[in-house]
N, C-alpha and C. Protein backbone atom coordinates (compact mmCIF):
# COMPACT_ATOMS: atom_id res chain seq x y z
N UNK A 1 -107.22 -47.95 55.51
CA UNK A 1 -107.87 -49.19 55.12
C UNK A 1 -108.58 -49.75 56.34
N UNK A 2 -109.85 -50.06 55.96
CA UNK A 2 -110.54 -51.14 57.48
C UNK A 2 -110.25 -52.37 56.96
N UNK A 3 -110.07 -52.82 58.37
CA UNK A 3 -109.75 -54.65 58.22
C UNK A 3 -110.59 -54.96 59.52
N UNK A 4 -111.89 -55.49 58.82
CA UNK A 4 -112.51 -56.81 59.62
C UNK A 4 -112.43 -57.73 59.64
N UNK A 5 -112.65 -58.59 60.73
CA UNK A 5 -113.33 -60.36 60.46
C UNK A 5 -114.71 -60.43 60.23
N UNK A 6 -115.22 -59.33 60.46
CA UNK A 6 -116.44 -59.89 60.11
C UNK A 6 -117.26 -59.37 58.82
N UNK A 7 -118.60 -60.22 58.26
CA UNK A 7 -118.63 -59.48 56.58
C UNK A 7 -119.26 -58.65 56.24
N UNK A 8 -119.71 -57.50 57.17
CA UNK A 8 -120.08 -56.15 57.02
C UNK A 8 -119.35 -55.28 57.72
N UNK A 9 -119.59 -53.93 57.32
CA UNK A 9 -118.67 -52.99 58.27
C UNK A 9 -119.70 -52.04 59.12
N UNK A 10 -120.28 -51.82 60.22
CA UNK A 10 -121.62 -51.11 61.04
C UNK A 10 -121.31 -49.54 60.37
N UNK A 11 -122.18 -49.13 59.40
CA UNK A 11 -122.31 -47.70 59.01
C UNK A 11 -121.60 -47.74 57.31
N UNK A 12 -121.27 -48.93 56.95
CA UNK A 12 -120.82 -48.85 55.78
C UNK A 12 -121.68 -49.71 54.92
N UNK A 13 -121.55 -49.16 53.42
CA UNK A 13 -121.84 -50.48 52.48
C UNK A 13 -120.80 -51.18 51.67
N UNK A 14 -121.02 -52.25 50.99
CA UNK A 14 -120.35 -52.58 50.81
C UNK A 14 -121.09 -52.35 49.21
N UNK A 15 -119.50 -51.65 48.00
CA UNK A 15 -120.15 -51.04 47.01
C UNK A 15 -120.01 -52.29 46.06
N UNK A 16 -118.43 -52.63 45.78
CA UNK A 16 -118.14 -53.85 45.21
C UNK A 16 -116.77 -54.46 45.73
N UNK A 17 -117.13 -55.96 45.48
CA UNK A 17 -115.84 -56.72 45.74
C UNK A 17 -115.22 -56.88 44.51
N UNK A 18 -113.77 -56.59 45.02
CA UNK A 18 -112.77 -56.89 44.54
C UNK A 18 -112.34 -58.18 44.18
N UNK A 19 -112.51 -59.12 45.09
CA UNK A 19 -111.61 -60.43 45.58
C UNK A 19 -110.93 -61.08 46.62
N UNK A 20 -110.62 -62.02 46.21
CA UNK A 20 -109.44 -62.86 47.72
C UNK A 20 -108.41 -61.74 47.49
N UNK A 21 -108.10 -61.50 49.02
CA UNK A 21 -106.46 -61.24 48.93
C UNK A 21 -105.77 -62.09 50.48
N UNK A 22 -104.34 -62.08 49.92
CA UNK A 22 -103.83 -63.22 50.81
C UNK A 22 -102.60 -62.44 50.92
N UNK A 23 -101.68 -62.79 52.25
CA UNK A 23 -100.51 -62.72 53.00
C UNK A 23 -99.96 -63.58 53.36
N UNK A 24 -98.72 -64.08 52.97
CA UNK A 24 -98.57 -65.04 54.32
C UNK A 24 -97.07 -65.02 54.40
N UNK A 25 -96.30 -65.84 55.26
CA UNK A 25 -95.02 -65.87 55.74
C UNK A 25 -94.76 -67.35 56.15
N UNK A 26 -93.17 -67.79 55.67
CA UNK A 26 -92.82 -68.83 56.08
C UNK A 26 -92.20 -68.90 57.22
N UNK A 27 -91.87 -68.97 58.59
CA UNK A 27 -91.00 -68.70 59.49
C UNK A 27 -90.50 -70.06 60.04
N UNK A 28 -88.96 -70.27 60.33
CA UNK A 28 -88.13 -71.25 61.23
C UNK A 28 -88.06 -70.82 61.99
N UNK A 29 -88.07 -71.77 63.07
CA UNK A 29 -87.79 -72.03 64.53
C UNK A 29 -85.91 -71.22 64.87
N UNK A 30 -85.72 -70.49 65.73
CA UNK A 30 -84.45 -70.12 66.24
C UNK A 30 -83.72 -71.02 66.79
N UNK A 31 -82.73 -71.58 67.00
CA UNK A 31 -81.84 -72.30 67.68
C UNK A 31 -81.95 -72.01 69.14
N UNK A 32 -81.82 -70.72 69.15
CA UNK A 32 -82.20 -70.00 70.55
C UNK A 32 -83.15 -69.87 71.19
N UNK A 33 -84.42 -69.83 70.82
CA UNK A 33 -85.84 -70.03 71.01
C UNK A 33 -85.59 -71.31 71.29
N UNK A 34 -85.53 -72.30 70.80
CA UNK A 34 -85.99 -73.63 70.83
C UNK A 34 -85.36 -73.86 72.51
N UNK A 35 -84.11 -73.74 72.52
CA UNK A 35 -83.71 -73.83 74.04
C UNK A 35 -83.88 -73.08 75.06
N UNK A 36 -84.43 -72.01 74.94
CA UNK A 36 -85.48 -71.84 75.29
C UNK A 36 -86.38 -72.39 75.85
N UNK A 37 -87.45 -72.52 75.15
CA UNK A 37 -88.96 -73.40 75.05
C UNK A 37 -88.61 -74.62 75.68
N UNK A 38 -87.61 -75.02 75.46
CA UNK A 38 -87.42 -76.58 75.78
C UNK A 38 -87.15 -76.38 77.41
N UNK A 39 -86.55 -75.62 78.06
CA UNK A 39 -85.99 -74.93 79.20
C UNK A 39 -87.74 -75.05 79.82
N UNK A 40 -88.50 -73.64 79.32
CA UNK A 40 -89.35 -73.61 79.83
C UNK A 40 -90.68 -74.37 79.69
N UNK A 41 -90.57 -75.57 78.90
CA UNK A 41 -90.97 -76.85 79.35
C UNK A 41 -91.06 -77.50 80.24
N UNK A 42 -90.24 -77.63 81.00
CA UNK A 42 -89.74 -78.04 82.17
C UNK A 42 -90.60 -77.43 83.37
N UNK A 43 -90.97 -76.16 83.47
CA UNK A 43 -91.10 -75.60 84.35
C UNK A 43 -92.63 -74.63 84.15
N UNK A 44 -92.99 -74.96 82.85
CA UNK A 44 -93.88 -74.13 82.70
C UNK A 44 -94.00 -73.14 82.27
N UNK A 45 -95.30 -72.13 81.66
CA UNK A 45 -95.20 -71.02 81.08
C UNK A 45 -95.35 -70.40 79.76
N UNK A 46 -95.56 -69.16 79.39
CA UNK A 46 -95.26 -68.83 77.90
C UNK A 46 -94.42 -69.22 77.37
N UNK A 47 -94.31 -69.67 76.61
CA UNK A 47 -93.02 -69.35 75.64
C UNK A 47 -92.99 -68.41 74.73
N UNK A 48 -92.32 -66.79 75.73
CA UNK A 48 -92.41 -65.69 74.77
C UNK A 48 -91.67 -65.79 73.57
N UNK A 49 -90.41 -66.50 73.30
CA UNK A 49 -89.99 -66.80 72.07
C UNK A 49 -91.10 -66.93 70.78
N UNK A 50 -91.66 -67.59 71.25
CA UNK A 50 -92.67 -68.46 69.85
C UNK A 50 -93.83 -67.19 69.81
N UNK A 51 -94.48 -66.68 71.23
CA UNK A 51 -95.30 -66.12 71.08
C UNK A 51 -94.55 -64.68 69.86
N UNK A 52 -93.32 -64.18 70.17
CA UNK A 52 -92.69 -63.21 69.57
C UNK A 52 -92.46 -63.58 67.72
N UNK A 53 -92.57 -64.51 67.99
CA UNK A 53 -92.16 -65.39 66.33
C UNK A 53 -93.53 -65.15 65.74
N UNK A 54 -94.57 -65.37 66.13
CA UNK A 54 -95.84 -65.89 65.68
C UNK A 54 -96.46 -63.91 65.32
N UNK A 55 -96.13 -63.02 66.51
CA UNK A 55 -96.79 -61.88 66.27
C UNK A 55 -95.87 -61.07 65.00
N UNK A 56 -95.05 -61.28 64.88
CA UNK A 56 -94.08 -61.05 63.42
C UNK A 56 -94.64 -61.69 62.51
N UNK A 57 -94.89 -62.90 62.37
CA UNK A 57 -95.35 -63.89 61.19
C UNK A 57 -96.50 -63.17 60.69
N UNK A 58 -97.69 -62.39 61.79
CA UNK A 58 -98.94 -62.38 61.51
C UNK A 58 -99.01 -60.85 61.30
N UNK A 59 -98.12 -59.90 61.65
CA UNK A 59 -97.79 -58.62 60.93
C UNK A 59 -97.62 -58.78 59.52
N UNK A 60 -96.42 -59.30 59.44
CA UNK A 60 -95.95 -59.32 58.14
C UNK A 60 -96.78 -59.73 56.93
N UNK A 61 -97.89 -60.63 57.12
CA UNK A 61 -98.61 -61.74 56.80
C UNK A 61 -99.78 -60.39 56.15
N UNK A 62 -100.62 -59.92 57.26
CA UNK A 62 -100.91 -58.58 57.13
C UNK A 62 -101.14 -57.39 56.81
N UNK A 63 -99.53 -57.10 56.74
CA UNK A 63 -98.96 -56.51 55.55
C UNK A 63 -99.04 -56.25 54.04
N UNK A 64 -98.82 -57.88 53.79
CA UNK A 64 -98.86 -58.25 52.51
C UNK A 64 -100.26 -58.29 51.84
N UNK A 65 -100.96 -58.52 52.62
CA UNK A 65 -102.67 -58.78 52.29
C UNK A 65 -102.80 -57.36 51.97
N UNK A 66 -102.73 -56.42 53.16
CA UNK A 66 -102.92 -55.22 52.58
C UNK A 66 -102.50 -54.44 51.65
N UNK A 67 -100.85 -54.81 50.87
CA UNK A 67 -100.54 -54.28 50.08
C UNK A 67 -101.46 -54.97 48.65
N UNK A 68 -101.94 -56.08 48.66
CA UNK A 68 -102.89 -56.67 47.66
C UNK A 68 -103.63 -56.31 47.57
N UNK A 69 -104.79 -55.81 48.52
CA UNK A 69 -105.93 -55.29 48.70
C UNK A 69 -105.93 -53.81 48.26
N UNK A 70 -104.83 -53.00 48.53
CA UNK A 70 -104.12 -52.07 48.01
C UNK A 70 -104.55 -51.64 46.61
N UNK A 71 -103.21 -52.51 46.14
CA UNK A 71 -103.42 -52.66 44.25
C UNK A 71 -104.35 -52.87 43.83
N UNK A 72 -105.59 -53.95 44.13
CA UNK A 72 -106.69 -53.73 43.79
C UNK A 72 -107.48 -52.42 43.82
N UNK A 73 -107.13 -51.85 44.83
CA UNK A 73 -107.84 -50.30 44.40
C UNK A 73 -108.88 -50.41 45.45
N UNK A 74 -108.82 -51.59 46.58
CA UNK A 74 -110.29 -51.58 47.35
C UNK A 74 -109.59 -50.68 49.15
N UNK A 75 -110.67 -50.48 49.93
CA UNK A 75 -110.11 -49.38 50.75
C UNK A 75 -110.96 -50.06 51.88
N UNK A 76 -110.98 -51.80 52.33
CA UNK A 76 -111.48 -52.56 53.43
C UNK A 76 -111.19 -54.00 52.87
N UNK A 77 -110.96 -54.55 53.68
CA UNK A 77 -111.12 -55.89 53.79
C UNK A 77 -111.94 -56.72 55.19
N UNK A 78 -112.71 -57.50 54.32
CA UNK A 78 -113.83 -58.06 55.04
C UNK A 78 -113.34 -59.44 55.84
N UNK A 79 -114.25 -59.93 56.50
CA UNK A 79 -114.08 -61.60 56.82
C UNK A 79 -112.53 -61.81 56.67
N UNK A 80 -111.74 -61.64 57.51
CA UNK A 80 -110.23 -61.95 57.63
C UNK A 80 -110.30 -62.48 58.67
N UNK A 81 -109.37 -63.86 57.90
CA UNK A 81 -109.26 -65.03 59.32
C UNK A 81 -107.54 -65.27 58.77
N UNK A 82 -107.15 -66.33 59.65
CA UNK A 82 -105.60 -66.60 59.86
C UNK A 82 -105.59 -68.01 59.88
N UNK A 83 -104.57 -69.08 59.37
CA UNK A 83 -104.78 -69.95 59.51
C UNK A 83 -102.98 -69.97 59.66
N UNK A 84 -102.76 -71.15 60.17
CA UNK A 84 -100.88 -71.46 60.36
C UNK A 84 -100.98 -73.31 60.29
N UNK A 85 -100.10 -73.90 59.76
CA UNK A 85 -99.52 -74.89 59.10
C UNK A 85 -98.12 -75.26 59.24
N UNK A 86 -97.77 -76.35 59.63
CA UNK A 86 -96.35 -76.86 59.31
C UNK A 86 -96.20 -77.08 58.06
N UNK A 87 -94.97 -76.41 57.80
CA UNK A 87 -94.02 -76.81 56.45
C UNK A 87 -93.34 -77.94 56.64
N UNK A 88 -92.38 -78.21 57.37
CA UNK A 88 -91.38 -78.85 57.49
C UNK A 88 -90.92 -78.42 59.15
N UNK A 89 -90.36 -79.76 59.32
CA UNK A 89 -90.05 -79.48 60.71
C UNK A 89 -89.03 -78.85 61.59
N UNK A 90 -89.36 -77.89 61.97
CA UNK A 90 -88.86 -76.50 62.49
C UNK A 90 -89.35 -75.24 61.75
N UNK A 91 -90.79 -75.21 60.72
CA UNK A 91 -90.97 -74.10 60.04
C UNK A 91 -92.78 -73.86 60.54
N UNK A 92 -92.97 -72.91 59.63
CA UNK A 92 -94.13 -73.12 59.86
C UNK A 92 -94.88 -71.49 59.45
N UNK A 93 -96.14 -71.85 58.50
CA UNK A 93 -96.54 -70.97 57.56
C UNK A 93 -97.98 -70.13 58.64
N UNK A 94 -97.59 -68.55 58.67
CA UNK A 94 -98.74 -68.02 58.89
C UNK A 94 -99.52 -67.26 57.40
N UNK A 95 -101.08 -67.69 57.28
CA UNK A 95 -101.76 -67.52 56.27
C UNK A 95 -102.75 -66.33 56.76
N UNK A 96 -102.60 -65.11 56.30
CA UNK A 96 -103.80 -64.15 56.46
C UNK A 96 -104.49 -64.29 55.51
N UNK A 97 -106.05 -64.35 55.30
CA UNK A 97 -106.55 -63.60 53.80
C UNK A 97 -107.93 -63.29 54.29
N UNK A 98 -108.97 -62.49 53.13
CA UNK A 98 -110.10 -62.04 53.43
C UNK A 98 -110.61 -61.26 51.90
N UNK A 99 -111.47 -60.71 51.93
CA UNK A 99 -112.33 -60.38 51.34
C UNK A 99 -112.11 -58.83 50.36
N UNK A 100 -111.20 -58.53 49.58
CA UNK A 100 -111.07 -57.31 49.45
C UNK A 100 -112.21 -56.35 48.61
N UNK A 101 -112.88 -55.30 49.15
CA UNK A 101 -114.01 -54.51 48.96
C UNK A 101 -113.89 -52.84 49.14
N UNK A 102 -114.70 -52.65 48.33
CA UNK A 102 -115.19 -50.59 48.32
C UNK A 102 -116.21 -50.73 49.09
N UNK A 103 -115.95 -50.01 50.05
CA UNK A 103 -117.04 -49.52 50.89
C UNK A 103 -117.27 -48.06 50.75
N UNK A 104 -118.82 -47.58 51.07
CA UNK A 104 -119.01 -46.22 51.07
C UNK A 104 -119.63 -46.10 52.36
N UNK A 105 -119.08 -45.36 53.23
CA UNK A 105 -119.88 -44.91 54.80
C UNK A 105 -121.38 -44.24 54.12
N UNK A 106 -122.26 -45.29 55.11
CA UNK A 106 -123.59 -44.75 54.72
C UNK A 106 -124.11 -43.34 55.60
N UNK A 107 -124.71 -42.38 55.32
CA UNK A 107 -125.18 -41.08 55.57
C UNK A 107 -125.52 -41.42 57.20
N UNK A 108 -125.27 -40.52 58.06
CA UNK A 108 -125.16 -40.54 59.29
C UNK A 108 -126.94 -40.32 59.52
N UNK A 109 -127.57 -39.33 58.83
CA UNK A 109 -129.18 -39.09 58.70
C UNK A 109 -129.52 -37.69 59.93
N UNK A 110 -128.07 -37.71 60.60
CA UNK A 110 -128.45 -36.16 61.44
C UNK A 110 -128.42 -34.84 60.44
N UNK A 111 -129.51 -34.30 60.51
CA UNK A 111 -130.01 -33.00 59.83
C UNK A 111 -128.96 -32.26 60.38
């Protein structure tokens, strides 16, 4: 499957769209992370905790889009962006979605 952000693919067409497809994930904050973060507040820095939370959220998220895009029967997804949101406090929603489409690689034109 290709997954772009952007809404063509260089050497492909685009035959027909499918539709929206979407992913997403709810994730809480760790007890352990948080003290953590709160630690390295103090002092500065990543907070690989969250950064580790967030690259799971946006796999998984991912995932799911592609298994949608999937079932539809399409073999790319276009224009994919991410958006994230608080639920409630200590949670917090990562949103994938994009464009699901048939593409056909257009003829290369070398004889």
């Amino acid at each position: 499957m290709i997954v772009v952000n952007t809404e063509t693919i260089p050497g492909y067409t685009i035959r027909e769209v499918k539709g929206l497809v979407q992913g997403n994930t709810i994730r809480a904050k760790h007890f352990g992370r948080d003290i953590a973060a709160g630690l390295k507040n103090l002092v500065g820095g990543e907070l690989s905790g969250y950064t580790e939370l967030l690259t799971e959220a946006r796999r998984e998220a991912v995932e799911r889009m592609l298994t949608q895009a999937e079932q539809l029967g399409a073999n790319a997804i276009v224009n994919i962006r991410f958006t994230t949101s608080a639920v409630t406090q200590g949670a917090a929603e990562l949103y994938a979605y994009g464009t699901a489409v048939i593409v056909d690689q257009e003829p290369s034109g070398v004889s």
